[in-house]
Protein backbone atom coordinates (compact mmCIF):
# COMPACT_ATOMS: atom_id res chain seq x y z
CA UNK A 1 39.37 154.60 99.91
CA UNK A 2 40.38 157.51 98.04
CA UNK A 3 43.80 159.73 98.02
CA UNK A 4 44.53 162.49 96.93
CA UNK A 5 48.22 163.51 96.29
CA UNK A 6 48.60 167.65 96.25
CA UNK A 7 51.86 168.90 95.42
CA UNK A 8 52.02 172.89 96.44
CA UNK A 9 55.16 175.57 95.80
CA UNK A 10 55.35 176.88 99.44
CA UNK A 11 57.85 180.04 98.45
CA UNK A 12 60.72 177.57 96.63
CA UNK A 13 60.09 174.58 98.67
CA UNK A 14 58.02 172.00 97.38
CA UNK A 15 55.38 170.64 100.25
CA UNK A 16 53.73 166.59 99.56
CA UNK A 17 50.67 166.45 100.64
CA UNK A 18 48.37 163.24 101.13
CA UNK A 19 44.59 162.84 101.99
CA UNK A 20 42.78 160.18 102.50
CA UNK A 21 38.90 159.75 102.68
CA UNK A 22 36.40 157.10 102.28
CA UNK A 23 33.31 158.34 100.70
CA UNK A 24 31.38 155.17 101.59
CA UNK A 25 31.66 155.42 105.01
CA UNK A 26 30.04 158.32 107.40
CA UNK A 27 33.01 159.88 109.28
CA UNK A 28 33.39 162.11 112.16
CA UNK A 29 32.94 165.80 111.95
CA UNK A 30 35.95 167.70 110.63
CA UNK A 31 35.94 169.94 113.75
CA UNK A 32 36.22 166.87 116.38
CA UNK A 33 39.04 165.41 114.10
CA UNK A 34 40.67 168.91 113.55
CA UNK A 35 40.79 169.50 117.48
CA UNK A 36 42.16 165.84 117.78
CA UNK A 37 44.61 166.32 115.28
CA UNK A 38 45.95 169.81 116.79
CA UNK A 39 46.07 167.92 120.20
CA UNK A 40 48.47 165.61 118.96
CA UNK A 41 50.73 167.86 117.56
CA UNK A 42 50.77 169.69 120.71
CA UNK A 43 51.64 166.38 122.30
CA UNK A 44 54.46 165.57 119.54
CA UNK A 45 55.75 168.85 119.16
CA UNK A 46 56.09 168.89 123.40
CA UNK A 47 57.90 165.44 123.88
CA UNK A 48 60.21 166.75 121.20
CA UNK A 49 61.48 169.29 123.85
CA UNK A 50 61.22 166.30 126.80
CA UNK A 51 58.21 168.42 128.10
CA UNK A 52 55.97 165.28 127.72
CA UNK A 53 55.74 162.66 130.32
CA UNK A 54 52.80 161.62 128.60
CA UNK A 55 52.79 157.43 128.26
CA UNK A 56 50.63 158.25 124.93
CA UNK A 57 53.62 159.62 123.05
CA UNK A 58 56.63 157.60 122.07
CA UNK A 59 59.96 158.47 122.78
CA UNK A 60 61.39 157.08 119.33
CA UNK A 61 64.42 158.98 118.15
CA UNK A 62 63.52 159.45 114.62
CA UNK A 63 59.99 160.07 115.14
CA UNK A 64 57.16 161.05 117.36
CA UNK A 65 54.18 159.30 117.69
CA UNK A 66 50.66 160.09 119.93
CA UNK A 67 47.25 158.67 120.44
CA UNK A 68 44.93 161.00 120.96
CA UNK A 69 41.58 160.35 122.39
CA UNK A 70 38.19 162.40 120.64
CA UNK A 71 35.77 160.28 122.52
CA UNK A 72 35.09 157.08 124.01
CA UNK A 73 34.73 155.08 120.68
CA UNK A 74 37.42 157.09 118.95
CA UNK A 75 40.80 158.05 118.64
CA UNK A 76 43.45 159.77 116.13
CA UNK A 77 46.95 158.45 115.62
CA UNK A 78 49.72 161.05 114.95
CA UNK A 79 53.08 161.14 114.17
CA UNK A 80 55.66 163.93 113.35
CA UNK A 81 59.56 164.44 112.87
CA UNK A 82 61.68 167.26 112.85
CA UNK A 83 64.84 167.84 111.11
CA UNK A 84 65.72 170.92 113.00
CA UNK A 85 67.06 170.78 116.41
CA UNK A 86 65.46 174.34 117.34
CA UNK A 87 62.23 173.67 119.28
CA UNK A 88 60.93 176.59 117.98
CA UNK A 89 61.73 176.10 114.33
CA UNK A 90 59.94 172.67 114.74
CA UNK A 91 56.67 173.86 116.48
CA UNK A 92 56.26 176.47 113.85
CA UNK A 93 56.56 173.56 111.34
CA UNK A 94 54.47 171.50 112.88
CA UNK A 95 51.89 173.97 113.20
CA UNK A 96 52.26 174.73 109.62
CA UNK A 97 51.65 171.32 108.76
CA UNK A 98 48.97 170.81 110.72
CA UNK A 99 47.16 173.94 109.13
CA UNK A 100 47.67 172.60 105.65
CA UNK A 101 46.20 169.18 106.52
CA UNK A 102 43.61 170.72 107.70
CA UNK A 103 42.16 173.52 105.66
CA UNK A 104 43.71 171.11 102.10
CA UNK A 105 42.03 167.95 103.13
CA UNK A 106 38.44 167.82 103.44
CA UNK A 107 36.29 164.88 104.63
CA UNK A 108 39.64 163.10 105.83
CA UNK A 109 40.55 159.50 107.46
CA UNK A 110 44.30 160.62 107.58
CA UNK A 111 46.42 162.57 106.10
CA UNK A 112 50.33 163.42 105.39
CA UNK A 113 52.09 166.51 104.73
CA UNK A 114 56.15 166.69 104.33
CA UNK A 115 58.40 169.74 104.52
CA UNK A 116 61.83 170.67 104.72
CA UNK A 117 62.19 170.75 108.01
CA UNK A 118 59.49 168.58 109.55
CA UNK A 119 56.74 166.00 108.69
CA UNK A 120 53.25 165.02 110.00
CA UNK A 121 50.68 162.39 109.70
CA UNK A 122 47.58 161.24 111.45
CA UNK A 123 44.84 158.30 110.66
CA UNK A 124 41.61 158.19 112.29
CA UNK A 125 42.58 154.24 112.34
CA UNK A 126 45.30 152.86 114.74
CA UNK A 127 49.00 152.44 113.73
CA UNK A 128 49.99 148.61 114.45
């Protein structure tokens, strides 16, 4: 497995990024996992405002968590936290994140991306 650690200047706020890939292995296609990944962050960012009643998310107080289905044999775990008690402020974080995963980490098995105000990772491997 291979990671890859970026570390960008987002304004004056410094953003971690993570990626993982495997270049062994033949993965899914980017826009399956993409899709997947934006689903859970929908999911996340939703339960964070109680509109959830979804048994896939957790209702942890320090973090959200969702499995989210891309087909029968697969699935993406995903997890996110806000700092910010504004729903808004969170889903445009979240949303953020997810775009930065996404377009900054190609070929990806997971991935992890931290800012000020919120934080999201997924795997295309199950959390235990």
């Amino acid at each position: 497995m291979v990671a890859v650690l970026l570390l960008v200047l987002v304004g004056l706020v410094a953003v971690m990024i993570m990626c993982g890939s495997c270049n062994a292995e033949e993965h899914l296609c980017n826009t399956i996992v993409d899709a997947a990944v934006t689903m859970c962050v929908k999911q996340v960012a939703g339960d964070l405002n109680g509109e959830n009643n979804d048994d896939r998310v957790s209702r942890s107080k320090e973090r959200k968590t969702a499995e989210c289905t891309v087909n029968s044999t697969t699935s993406v775990s995903g997890g996110a936290m806000c700092e910010s008690n504004s729903l808004p402020r969170c889903r445009q974080c979240l949303t953020g994140a997810t775009d930065r995963v996404i377009n900054l980490c190609p070929d990806r098995i997971g991935g992890q991306i931290n800012f000020t105000l919120c934080s999201f990772r997924f795997e295309l491997h199950p959390w235990s």
